[in-house]
N, C-alpha and C. Protein backbone atom coordinates (compact mmCIF):
# COMPACT_ATOMS: atom_id res chain seq x y z
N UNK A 1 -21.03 -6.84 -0.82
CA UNK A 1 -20.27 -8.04 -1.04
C UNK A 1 -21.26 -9.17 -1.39
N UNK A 2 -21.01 -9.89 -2.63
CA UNK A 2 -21.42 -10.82 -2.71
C UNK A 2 -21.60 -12.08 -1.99
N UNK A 3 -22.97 -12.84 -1.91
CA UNK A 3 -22.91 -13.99 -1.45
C UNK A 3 -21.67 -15.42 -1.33
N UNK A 4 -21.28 -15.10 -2.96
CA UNK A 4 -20.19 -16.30 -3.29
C UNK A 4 -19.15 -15.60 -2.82
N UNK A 5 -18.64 -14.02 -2.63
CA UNK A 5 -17.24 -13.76 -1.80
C UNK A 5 -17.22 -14.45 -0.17
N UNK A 6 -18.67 -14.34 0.17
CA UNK A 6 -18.14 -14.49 1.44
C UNK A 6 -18.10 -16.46 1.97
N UNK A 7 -18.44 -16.80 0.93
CA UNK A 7 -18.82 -18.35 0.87
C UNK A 7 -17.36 -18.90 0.72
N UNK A 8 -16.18 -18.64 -0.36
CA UNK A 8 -15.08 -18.88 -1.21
C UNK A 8 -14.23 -19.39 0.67
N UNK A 9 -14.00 -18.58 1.17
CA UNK A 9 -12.78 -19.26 2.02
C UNK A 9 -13.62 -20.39 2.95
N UNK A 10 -14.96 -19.89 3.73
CA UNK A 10 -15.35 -21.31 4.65
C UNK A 10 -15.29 -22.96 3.21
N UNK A 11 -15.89 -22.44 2.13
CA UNK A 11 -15.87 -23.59 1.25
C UNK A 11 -14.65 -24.15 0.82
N UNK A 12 -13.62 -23.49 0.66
CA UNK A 12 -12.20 -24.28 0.99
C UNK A 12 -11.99 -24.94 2.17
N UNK A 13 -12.15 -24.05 2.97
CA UNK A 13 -11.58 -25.20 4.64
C UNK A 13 -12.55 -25.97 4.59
N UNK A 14 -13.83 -26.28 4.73
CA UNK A 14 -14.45 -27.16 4.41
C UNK A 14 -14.04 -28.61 3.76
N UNK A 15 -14.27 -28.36 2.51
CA UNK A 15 -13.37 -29.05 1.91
C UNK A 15 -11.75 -29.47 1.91
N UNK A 16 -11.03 -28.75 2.29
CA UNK A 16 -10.22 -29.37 3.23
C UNK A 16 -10.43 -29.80 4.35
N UNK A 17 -10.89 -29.84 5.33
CA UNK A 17 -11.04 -30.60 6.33
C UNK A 17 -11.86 -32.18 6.27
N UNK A 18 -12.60 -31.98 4.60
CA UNK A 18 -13.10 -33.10 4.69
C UNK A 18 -11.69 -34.08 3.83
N UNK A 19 -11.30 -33.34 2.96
CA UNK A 19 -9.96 -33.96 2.59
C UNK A 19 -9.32 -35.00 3.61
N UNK A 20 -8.61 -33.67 4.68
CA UNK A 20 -8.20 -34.55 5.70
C UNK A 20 -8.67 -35.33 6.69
N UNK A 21 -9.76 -35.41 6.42
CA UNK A 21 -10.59 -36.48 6.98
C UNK A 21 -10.75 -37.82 6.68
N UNK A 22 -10.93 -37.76 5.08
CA UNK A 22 -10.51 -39.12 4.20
C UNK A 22 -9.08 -39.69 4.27
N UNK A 23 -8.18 -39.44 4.52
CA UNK A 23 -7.10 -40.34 4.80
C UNK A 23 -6.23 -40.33 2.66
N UNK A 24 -6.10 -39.35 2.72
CA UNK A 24 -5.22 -39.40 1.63
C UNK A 24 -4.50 -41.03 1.07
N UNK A 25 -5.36 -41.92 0.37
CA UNK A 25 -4.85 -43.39 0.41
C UNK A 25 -3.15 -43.13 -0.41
N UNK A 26 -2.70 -42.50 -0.92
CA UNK A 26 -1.06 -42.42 -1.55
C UNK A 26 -0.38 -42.38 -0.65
N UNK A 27 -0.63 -41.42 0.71
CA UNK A 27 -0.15 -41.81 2.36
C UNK A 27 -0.31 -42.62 3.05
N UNK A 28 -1.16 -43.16 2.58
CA UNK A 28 -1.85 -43.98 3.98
C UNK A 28 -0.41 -44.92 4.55
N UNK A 29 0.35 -45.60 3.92
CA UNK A 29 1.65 -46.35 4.50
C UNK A 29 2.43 -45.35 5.64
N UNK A 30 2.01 -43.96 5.35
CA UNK A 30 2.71 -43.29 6.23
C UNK A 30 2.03 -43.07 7.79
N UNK A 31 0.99 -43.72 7.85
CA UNK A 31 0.27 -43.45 9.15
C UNK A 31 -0.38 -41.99 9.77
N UNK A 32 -0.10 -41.04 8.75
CA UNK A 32 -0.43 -39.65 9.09
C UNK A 32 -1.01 -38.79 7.89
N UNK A 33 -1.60 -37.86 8.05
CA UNK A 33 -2.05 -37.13 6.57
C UNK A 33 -2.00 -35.60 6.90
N UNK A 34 -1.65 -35.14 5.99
CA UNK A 34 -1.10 -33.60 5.70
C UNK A 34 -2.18 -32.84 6.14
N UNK A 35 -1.95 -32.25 7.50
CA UNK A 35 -2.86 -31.32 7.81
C UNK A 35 -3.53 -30.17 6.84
N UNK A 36 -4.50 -30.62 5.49
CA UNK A 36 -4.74 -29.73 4.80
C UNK A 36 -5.58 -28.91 5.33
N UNK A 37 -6.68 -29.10 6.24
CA UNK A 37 -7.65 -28.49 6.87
C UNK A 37 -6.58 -26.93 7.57
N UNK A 38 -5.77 -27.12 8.42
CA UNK A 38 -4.95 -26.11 8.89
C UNK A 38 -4.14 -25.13 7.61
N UNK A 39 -3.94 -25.49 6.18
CA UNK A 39 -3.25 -24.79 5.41
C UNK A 39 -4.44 -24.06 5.15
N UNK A 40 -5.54 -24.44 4.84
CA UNK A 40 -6.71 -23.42 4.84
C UNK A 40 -7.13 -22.61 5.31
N UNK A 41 -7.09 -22.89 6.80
CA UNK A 41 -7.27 -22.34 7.74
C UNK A 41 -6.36 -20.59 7.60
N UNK A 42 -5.21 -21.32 7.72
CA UNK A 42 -4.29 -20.11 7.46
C UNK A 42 -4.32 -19.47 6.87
N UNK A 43 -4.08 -20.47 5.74
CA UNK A 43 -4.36 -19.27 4.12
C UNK A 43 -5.22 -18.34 4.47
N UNK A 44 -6.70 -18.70 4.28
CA UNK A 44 -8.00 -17.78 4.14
C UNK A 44 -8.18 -16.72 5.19
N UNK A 45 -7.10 -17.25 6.76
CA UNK A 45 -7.29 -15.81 7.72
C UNK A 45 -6.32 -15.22 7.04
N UNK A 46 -5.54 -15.37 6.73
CA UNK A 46 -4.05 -14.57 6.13
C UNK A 46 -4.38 -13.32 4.58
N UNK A 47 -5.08 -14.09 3.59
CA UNK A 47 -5.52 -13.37 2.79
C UNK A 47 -6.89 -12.85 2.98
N UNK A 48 -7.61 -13.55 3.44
CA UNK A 48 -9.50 -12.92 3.61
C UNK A 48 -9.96 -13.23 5.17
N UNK A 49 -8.96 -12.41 5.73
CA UNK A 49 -9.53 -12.55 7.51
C UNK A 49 -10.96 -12.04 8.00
N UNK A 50 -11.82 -11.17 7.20
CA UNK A 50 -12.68 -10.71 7.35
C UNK A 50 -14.11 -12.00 7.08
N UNK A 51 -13.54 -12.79 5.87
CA UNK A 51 -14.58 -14.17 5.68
C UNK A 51 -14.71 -14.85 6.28
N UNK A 52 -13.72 -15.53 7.33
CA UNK A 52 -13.65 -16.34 7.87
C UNK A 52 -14.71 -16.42 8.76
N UNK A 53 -15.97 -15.96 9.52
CA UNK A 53 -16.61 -15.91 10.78
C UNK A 53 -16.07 -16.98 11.79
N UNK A 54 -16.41 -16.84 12.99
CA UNK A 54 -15.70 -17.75 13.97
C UNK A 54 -16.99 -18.77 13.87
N UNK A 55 -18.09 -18.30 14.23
CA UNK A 55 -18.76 -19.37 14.00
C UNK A 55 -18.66 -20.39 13.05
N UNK A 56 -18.29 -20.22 11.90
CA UNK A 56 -18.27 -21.34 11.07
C UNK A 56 -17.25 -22.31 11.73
N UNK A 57 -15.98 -21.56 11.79
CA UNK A 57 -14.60 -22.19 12.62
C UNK A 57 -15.46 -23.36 14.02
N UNK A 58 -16.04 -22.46 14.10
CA UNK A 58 -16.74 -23.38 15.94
C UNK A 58 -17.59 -24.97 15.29
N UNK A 59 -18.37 -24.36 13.93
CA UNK A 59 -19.39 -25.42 13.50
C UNK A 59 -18.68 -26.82 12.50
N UNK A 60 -17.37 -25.96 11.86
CA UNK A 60 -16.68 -26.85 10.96
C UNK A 60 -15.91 -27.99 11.79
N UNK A 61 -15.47 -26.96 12.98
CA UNK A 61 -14.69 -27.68 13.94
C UNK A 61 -15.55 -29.35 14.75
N UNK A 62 -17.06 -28.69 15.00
CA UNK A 62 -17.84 -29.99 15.50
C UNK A 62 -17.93 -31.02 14.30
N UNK A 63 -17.90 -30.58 13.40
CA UNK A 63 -18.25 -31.61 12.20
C UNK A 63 -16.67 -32.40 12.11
N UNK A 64 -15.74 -31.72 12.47
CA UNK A 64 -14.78 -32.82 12.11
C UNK A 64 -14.57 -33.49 13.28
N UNK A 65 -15.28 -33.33 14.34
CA UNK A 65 -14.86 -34.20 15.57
C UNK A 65 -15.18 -35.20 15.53
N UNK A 66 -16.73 -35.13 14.84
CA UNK A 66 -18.11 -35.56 14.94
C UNK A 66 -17.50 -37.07 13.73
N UNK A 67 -16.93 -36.83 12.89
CA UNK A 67 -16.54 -38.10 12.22
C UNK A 67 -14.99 -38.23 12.45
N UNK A 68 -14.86 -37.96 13.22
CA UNK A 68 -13.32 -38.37 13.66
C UNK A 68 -13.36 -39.20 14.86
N UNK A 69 -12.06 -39.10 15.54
CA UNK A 69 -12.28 -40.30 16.70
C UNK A 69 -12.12 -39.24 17.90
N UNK A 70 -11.95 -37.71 18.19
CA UNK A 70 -11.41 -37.22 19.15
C UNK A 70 -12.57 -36.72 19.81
N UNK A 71 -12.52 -36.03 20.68
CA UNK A 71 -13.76 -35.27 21.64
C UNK A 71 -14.12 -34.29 20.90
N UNK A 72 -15.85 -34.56 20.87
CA UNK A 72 -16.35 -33.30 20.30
C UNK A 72 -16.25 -31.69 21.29
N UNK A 73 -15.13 -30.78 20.40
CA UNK A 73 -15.21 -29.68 20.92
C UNK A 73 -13.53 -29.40 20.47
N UNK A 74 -12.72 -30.47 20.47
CA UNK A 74 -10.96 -30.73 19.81
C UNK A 74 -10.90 -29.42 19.46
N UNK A 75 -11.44 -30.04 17.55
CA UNK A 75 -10.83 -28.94 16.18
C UNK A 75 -11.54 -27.77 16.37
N UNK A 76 -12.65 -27.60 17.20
CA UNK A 76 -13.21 -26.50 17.01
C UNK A 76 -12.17 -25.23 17.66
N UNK A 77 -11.99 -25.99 18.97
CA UNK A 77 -11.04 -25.05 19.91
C UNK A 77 -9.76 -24.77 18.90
N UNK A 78 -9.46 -26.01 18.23
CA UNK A 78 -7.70 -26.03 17.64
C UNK A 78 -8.33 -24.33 16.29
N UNK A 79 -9.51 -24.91 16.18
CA UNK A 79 -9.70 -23.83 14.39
C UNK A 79 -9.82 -22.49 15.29
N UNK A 80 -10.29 -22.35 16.32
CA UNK A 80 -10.34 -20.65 16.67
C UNK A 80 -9.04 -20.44 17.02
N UNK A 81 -8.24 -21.48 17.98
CA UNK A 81 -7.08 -20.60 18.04
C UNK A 81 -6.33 -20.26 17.32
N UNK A 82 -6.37 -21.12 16.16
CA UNK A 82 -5.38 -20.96 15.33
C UNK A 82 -5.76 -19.62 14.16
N UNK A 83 -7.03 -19.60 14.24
CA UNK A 83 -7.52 -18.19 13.37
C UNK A 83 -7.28 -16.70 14.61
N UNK A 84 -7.31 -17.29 15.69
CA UNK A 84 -6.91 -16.35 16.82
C UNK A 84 -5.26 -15.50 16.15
N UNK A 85 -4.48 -17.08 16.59
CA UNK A 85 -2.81 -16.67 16.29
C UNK A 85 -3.04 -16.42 14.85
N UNK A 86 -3.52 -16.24 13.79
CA UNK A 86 -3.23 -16.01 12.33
C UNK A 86 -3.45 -14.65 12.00
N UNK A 87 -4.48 -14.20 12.86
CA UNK A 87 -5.08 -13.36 13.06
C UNK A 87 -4.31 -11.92 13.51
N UNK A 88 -3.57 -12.41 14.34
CA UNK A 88 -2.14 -11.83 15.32
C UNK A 88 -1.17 -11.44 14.44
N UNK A 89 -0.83 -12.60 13.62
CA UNK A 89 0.24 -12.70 12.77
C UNK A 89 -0.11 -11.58 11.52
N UNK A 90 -1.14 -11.59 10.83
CA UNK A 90 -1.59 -11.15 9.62
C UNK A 90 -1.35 -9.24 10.32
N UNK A 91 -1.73 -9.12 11.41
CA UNK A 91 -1.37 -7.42 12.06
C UNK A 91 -0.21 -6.91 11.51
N UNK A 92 0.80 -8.32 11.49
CA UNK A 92 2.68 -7.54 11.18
C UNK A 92 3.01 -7.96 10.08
N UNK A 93 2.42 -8.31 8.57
CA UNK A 93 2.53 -8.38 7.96
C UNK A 93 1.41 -7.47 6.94
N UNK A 94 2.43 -7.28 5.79
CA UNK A 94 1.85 -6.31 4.83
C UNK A 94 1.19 -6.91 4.07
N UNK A 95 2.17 -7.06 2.89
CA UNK A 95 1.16 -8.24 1.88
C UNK A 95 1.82 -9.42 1.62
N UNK A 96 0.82 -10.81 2.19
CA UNK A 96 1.22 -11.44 2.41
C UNK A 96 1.70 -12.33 0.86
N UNK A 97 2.55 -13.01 0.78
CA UNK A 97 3.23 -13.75 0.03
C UNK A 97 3.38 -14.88 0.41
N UNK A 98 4.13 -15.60 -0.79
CA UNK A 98 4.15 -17.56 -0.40
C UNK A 98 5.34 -17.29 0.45
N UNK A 99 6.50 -17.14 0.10
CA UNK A 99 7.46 -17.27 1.15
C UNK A 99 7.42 -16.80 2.75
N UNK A 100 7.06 -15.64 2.94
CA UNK A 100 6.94 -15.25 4.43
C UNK A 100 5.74 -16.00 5.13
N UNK A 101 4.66 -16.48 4.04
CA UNK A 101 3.45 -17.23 4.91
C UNK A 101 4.11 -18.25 4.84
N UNK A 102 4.74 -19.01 4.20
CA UNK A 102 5.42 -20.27 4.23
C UNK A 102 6.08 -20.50 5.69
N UNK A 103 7.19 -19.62 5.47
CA UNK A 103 8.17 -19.58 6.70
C UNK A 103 6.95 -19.34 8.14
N UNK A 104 5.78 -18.12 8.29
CA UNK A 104 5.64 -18.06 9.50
C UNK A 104 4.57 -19.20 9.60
N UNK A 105 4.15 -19.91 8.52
CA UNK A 105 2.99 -21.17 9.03
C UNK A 105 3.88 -22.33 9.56
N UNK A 106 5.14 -22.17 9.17
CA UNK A 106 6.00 -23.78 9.90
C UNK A 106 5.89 -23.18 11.58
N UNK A 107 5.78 -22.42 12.37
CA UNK A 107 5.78 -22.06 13.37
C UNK A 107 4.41 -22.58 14.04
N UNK A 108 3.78 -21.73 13.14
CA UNK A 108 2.13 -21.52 13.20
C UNK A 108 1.29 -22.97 13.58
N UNK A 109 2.19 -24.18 12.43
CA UNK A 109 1.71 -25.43 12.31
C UNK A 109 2.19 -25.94 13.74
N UNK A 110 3.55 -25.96 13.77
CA UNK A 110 3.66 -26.41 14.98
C UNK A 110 3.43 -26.45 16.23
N UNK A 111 3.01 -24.89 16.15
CA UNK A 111 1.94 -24.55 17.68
C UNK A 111 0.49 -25.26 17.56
N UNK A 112 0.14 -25.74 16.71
CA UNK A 112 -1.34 -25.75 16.46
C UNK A 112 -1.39 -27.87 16.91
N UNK A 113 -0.33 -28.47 15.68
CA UNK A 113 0.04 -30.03 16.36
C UNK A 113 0.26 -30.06 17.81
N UNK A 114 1.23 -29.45 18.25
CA UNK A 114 1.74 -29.84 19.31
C UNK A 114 0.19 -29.54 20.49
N UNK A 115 -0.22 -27.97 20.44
CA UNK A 115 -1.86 -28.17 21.02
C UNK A 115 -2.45 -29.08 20.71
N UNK A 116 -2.95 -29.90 19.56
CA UNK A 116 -3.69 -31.24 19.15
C UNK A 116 -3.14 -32.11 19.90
N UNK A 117 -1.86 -32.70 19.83
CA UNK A 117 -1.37 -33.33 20.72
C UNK A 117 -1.39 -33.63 21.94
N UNK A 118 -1.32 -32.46 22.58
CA UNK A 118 -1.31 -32.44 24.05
C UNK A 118 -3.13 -32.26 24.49
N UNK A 119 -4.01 -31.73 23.55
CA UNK A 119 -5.38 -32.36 23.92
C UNK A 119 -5.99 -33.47 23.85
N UNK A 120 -5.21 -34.13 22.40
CA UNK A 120 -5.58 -35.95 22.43
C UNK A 120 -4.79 -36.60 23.55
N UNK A 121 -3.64 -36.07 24.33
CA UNK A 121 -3.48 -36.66 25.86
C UNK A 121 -3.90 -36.09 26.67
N UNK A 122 -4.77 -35.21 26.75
CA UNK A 122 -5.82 -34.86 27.93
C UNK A 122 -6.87 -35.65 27.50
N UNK A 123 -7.77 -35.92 26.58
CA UNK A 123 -8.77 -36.78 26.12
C UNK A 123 -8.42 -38.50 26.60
N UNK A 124 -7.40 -38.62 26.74
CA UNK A 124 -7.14 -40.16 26.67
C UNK A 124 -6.03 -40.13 28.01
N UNK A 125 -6.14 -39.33 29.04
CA UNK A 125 -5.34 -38.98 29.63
C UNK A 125 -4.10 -39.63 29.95
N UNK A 126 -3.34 -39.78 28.62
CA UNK A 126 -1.68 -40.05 28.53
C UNK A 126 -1.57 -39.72 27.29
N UNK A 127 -0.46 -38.73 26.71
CA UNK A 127 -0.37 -38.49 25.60
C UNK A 127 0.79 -39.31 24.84
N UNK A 128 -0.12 -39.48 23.35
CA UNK A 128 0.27 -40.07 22.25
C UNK A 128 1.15 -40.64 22.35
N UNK A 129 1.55 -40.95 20.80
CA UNK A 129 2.99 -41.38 20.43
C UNK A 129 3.56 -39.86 19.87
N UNK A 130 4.45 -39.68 20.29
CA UNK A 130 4.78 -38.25 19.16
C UNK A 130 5.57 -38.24 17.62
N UNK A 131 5.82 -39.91 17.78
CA UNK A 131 6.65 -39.78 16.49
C UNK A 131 5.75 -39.43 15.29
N UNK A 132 4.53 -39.53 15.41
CA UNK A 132 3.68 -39.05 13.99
C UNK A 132 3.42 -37.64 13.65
N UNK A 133 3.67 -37.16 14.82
CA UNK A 133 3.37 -35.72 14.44
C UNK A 133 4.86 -34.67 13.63
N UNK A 134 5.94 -35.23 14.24
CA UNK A 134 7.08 -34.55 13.39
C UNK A 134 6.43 -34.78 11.89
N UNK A 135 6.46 -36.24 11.38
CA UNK A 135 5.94 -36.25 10.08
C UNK A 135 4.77 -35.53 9.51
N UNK A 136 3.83 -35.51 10.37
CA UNK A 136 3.02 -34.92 9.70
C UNK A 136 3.17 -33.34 9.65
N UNK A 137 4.11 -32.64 10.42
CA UNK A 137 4.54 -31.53 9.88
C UNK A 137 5.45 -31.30 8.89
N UNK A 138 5.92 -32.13 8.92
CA UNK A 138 7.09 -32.29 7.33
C UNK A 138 6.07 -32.41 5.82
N UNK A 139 5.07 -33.61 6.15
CA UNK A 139 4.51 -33.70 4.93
C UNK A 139 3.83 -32.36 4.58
N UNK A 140 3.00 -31.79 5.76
CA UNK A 140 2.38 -30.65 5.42
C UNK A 140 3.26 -29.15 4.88
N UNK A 141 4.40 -29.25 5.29
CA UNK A 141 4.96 -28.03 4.84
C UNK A 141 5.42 -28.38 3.56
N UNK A 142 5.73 -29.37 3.67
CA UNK A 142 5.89 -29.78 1.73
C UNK A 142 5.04 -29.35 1.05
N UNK A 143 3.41 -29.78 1.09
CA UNK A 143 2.62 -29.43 0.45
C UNK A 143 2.21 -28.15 0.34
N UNK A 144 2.39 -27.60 1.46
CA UNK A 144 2.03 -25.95 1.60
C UNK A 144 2.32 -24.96 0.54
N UNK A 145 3.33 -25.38 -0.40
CA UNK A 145 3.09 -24.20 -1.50
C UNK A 145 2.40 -24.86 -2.55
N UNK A 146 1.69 -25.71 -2.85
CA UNK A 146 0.76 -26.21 -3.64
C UNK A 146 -0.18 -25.80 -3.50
N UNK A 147 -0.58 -25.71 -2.39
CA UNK A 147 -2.27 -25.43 -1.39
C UNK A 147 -2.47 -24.20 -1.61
N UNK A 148 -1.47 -23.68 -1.41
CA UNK A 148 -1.02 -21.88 -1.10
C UNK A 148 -1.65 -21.28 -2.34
N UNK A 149 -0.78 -21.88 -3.83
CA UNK A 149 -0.95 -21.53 -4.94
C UNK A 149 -1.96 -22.24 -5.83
N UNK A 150 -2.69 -23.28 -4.86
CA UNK A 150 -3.84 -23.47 -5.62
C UNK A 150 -5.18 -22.36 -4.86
N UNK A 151 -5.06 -22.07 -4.05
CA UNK A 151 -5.68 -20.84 -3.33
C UNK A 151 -5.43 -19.46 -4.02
N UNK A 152 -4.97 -19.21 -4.59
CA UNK A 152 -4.15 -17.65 -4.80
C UNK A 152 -5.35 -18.13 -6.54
N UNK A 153 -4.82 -19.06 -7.07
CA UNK A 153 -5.66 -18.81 -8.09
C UNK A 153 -7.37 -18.97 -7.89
N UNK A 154 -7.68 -19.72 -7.06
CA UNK A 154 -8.60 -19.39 -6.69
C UNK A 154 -9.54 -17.97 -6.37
N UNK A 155 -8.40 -17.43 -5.66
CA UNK A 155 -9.09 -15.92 -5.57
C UNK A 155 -8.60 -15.04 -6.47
N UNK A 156 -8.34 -15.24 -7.54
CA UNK A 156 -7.51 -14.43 -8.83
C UNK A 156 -8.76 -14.87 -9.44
N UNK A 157 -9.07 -16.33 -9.54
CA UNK A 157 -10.57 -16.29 -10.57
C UNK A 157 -11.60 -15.47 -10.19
N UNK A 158 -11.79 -15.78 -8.86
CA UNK A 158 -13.03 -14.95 -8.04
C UNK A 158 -12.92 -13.62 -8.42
N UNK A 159 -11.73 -12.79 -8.40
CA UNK A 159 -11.68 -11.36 -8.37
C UNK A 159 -12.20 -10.80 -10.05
N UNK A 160 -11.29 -12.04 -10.66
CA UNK A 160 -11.87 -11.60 -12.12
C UNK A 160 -13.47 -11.78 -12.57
N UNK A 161 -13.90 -12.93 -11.78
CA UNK A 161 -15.71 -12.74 -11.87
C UNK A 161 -16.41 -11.88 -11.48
N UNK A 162 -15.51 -11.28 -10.07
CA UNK A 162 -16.04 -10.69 -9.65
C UNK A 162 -16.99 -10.94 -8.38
N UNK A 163 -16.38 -12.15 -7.82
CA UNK A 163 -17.29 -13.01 -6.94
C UNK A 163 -16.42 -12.68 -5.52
């Protein structure tokens, strides 16, 4: 296996996570931003579970703490479990598609917020406001077949390079 196969999915979440890190300014009135870092997440255990290493998950995870406002150690915990449960999920499924990953990431997402949630009120010991997080699962499942299918061609180019 090539160097650039095994590079292709951490360099998406990456880049998504730095995405959602910047604050999408076309949202910004909305107070919340589309968990793109987590559609990555998914995606890449869902189609290339073998790329993913946990370590990166552990190291990507400090880096977004690290310029965010939450406790360093948050996303790292939120990125393994959630490659944990994707991980689970990807066992009972064959080949995965936009619709059935669609449908089982609205689940997926919501286990993963509502954990964020309830650790930014252990961090600050009283939790949040919750009205931001419904939204930000709405915006994100909106976007989710964009992400999905800008991913899919992604690894359709790769396969044809050969990377």
């Amino acid at each position: 296996m090539t160097l650039a196969r095994r590079l292709v999915p951490p360099a998406c979440l990456s880049l998504a996570a730095l995405l959602h890190l910047s604050r999408v300014p076309v949202l910004e009135w909305l107070l919340v931003t589309p968990a793109i870092d987590m559609v990555a997440l998914y995606y890449w255990t869902l189609a290339r579970p073998n790329r993913m290493p946990i370590w990166v998950l552990f190291v990507l995870g400090l880096i977004v703490d690290s310029f965010s406002t939450t406790v360093l150690g948050i996303h790292a915990i939120l990125y393994i479990m959630g490659y944990a449960l994707a991980r689970l999920i990807r066992r009972h499924m064959e080949a995965p598609s936009l619709l059935p990953m669609w449908g089982i990431f609205a689940v997926w997402l919501m286990v993963q917020l509502l954990a964020e949630w309830l650790m930014h009120g252990w961090q600050h010991e009283a939790l949040p406001p919750f009205r931001a997080m419904p939204l930000q699962w709405v915006i994100t499942l909106c976007i989710y077949p964009l992400i999905h299918l800008f991913f899919d061609r992604v690894l359709t180019i790769g396969q044809r390079w050969r990377i």
